[in-house]
N, C-alpha and C. Protein backbone atom coordinates (compact mmCIF):
# COMPACT_ATOMS: atom_id res chain seq x y z
N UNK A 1 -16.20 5.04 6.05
CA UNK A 1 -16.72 4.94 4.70
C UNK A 1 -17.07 3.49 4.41
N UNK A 2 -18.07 3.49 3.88
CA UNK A 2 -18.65 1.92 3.50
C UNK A 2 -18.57 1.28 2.51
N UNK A 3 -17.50 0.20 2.28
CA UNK A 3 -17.29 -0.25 0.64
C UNK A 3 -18.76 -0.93 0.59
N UNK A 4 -19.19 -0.67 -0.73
CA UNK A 4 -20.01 -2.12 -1.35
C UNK A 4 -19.75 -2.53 -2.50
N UNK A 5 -20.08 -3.99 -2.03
CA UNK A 5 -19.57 -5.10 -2.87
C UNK A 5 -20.91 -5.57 -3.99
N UNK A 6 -20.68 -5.77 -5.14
CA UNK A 6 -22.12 -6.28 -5.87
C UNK A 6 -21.63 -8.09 -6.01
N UNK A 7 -22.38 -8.55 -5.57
CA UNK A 7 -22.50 -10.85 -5.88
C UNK A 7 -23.44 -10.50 -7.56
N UNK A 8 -22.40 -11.67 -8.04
CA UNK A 8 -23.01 -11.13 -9.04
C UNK A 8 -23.58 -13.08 -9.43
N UNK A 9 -24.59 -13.13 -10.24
CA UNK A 9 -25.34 -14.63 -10.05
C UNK A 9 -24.04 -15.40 -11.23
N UNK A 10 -24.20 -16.68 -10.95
CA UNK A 10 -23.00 -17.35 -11.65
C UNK A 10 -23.83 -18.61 -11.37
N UNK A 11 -24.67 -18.91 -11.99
CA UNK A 11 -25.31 -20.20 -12.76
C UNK A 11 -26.54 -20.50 -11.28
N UNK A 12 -27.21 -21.14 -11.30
CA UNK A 12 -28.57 -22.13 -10.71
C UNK A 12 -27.73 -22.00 -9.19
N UNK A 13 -28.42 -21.07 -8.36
CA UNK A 13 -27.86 -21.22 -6.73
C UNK A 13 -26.42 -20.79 -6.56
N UNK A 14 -25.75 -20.10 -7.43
CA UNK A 14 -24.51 -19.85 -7.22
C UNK A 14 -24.66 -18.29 -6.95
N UNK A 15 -23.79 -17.49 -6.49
CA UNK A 15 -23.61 -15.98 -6.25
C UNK A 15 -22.12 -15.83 -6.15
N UNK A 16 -21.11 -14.72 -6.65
CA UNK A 16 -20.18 -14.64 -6.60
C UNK A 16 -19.98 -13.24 -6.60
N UNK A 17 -18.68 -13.02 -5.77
CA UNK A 17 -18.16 -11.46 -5.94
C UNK A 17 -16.92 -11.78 -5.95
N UNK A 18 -16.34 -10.88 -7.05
CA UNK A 18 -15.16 -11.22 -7.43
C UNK A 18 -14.23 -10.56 -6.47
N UNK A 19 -12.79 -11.27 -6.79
CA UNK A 19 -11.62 -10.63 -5.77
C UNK A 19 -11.64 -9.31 -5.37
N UNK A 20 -11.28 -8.62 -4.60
CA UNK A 20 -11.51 -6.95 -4.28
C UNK A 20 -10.46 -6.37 -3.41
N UNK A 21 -9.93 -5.18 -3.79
CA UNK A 21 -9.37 -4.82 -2.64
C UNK A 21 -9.76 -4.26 -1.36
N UNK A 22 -9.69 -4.03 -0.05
CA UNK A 22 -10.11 -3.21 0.49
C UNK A 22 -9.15 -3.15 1.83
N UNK A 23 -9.38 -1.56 2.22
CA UNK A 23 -8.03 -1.28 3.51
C UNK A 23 -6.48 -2.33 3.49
N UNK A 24 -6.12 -2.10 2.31
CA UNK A 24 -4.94 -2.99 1.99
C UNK A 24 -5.11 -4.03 2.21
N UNK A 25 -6.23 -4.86 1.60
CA UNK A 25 -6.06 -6.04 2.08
C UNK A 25 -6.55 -6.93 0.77
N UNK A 26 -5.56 -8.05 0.47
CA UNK A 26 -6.83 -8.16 -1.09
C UNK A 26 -7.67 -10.02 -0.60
N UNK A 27 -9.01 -9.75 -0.93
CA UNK A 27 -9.97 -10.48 -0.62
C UNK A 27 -10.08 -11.28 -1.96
N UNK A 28 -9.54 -12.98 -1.64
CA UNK A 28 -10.14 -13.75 -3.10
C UNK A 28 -11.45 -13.59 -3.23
N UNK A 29 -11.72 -14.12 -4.47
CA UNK A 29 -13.27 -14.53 -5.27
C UNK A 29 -13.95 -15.16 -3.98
N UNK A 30 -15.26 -14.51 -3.81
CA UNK A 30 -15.65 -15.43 -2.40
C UNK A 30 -16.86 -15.70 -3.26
N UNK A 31 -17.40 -16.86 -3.14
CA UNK A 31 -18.60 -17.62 -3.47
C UNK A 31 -19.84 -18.28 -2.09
N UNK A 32 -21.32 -17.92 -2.89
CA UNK A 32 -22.34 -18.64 -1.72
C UNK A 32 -22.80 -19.63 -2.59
N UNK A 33 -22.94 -21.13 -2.62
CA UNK A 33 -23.88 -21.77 -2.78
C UNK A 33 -25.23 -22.04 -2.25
N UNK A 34 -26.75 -22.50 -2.97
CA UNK A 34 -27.65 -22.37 -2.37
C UNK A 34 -27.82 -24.25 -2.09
N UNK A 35 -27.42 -24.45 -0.70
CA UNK A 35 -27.37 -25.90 -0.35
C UNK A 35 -28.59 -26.62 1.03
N UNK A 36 -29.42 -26.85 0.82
CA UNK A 36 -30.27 -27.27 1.59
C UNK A 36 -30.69 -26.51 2.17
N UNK A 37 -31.40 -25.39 1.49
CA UNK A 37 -32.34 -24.27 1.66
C UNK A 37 -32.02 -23.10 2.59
N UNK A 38 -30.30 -23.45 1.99
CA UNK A 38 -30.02 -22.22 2.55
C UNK A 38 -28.48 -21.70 1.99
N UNK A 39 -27.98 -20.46 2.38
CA UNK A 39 -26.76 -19.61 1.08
C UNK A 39 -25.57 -20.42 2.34
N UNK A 40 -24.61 -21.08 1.83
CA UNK A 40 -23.35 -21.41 2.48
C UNK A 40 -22.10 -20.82 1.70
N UNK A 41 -21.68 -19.84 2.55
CA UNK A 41 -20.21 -18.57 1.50
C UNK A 41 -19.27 -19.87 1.72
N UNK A 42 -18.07 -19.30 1.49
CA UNK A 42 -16.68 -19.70 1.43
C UNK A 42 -15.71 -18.95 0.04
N UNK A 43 -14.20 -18.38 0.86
CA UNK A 43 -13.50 -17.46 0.48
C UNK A 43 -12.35 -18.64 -0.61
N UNK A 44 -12.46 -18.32 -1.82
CA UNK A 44 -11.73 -19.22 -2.87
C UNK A 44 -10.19 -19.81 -1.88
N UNK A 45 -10.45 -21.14 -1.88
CA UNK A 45 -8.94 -21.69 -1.20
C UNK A 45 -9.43 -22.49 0.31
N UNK A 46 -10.18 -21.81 0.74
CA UNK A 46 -11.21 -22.26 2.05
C UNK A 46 -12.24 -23.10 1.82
N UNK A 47 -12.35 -23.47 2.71
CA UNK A 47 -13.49 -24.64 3.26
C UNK A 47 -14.42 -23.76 3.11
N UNK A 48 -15.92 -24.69 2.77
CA UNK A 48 -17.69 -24.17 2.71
C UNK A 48 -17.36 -23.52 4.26
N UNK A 49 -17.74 -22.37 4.75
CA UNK A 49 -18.24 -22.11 6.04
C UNK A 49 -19.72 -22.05 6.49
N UNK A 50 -20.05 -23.64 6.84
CA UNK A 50 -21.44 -23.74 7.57
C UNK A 50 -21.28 -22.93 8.84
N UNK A 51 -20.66 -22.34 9.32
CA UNK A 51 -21.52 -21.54 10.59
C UNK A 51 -21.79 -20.10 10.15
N UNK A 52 -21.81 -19.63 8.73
CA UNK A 52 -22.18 -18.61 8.01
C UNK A 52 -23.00 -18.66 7.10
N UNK A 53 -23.86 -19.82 6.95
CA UNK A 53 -24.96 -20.34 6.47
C UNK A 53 -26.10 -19.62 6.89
N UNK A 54 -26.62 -19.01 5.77
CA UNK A 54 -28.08 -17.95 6.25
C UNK A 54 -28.96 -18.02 5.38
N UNK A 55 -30.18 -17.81 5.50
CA UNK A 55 -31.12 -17.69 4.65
C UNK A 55 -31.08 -16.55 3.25
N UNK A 56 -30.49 -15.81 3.91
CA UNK A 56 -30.20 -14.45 2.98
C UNK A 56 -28.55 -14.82 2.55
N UNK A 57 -28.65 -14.59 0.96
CA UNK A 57 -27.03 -14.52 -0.04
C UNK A 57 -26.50 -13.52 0.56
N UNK A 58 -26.98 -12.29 1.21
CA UNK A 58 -25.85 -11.13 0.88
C UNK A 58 -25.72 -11.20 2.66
N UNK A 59 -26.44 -11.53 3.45
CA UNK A 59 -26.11 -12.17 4.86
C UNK A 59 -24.87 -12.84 4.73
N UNK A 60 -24.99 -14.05 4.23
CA UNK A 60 -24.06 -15.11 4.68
C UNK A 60 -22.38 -14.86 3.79
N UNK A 61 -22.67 -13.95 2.54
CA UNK A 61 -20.99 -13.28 2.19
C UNK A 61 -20.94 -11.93 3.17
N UNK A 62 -21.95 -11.33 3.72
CA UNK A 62 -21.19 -10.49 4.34
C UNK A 62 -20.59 -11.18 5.56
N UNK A 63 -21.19 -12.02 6.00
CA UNK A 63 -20.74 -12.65 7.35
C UNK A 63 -19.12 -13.13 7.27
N UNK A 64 -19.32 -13.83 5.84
CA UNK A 64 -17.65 -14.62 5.48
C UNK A 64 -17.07 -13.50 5.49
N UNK A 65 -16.91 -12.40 4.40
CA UNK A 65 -16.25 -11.20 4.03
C UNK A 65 -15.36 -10.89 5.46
N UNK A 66 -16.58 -10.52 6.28
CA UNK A 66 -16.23 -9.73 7.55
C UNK A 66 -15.04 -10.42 8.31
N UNK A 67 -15.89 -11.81 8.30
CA UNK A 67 -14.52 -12.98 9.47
C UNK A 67 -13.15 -13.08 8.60
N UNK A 68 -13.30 -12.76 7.06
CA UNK A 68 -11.74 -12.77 6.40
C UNK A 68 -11.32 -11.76 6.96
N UNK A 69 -12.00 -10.89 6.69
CA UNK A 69 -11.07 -9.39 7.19
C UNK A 69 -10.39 -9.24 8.43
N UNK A 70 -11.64 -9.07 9.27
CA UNK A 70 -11.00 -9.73 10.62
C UNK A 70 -9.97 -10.80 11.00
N UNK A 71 -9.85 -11.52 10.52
CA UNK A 71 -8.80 -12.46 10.37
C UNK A 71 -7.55 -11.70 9.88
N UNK A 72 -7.85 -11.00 9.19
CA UNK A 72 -6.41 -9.66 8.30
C UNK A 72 -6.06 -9.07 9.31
N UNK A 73 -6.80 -8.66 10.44
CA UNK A 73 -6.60 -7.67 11.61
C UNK A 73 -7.19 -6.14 10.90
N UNK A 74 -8.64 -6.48 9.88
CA UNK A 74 -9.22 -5.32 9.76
C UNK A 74 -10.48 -5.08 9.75
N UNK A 75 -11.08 -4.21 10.11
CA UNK A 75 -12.80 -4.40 10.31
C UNK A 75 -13.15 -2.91 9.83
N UNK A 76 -13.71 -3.33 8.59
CA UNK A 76 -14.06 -2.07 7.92
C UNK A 76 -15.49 -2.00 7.82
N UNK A 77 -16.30 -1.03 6.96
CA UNK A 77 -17.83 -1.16 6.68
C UNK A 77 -17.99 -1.73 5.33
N UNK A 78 -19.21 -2.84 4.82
CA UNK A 78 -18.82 -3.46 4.06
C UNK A 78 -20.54 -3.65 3.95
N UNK A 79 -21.10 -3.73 2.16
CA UNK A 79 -22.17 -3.38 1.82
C UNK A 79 -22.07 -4.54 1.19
N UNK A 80 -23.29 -5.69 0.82
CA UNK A 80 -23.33 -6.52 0.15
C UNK A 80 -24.70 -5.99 -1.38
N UNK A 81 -24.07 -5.99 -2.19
CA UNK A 81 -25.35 -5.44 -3.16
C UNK A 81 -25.61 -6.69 -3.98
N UNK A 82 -26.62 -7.23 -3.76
CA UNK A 82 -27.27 -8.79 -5.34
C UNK A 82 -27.90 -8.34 -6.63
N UNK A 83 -26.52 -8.73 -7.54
CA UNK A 83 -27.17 -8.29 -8.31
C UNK A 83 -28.31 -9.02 -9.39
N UNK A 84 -29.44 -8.84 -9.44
CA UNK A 84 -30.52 -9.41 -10.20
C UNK A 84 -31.95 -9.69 -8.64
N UNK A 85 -31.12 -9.32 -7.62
CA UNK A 85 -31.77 -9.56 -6.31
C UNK A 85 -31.91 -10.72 -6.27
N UNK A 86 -32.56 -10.99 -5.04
CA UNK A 86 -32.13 -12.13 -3.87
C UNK A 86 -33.00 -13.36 -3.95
């Protein structure tokens, strides 16, 4: 089953999806900034992750999302939805 997540816009280049649960696992506020022409995520408490830096917002949080989870020891299906689009 495939959670999706909606980023919801939070001021000039910002995107955010708020904390969430998923497969017992709870995921902080993860944020993308739009930084030199391109979306850089990072999971509230963590470092910017430049090697998840993508052209596409809902690319580069699904990319973070995924490596948190994985990091949990869980790999679920995981939908990025923008809301106001991309």
């Amino acid at each position: 089953m495939k959670t999706t997540l909606t980023a919801l816009p939070a001021g000039a280049g910002v995107f955010r999806i708020p904390s969430f649960k998923v497969v017992d696992v709870i995921v902080p506020m993860t944020t993308a900034l739009f930084i030199d022409n391109q979306w850089v995520p990072f999971i509230d408490g963590e470092n910017l992750q430049q090697q998840f830096a993508r052209n596409g917002v809902s690319l580069s949080l699904h990319l973070c999302i995924a490596n948190y989870l994985q990091r949990q020891g869980r790999n679920p299906s995981i939908h990025i939805v923008i809301q106001g689009g991309e």
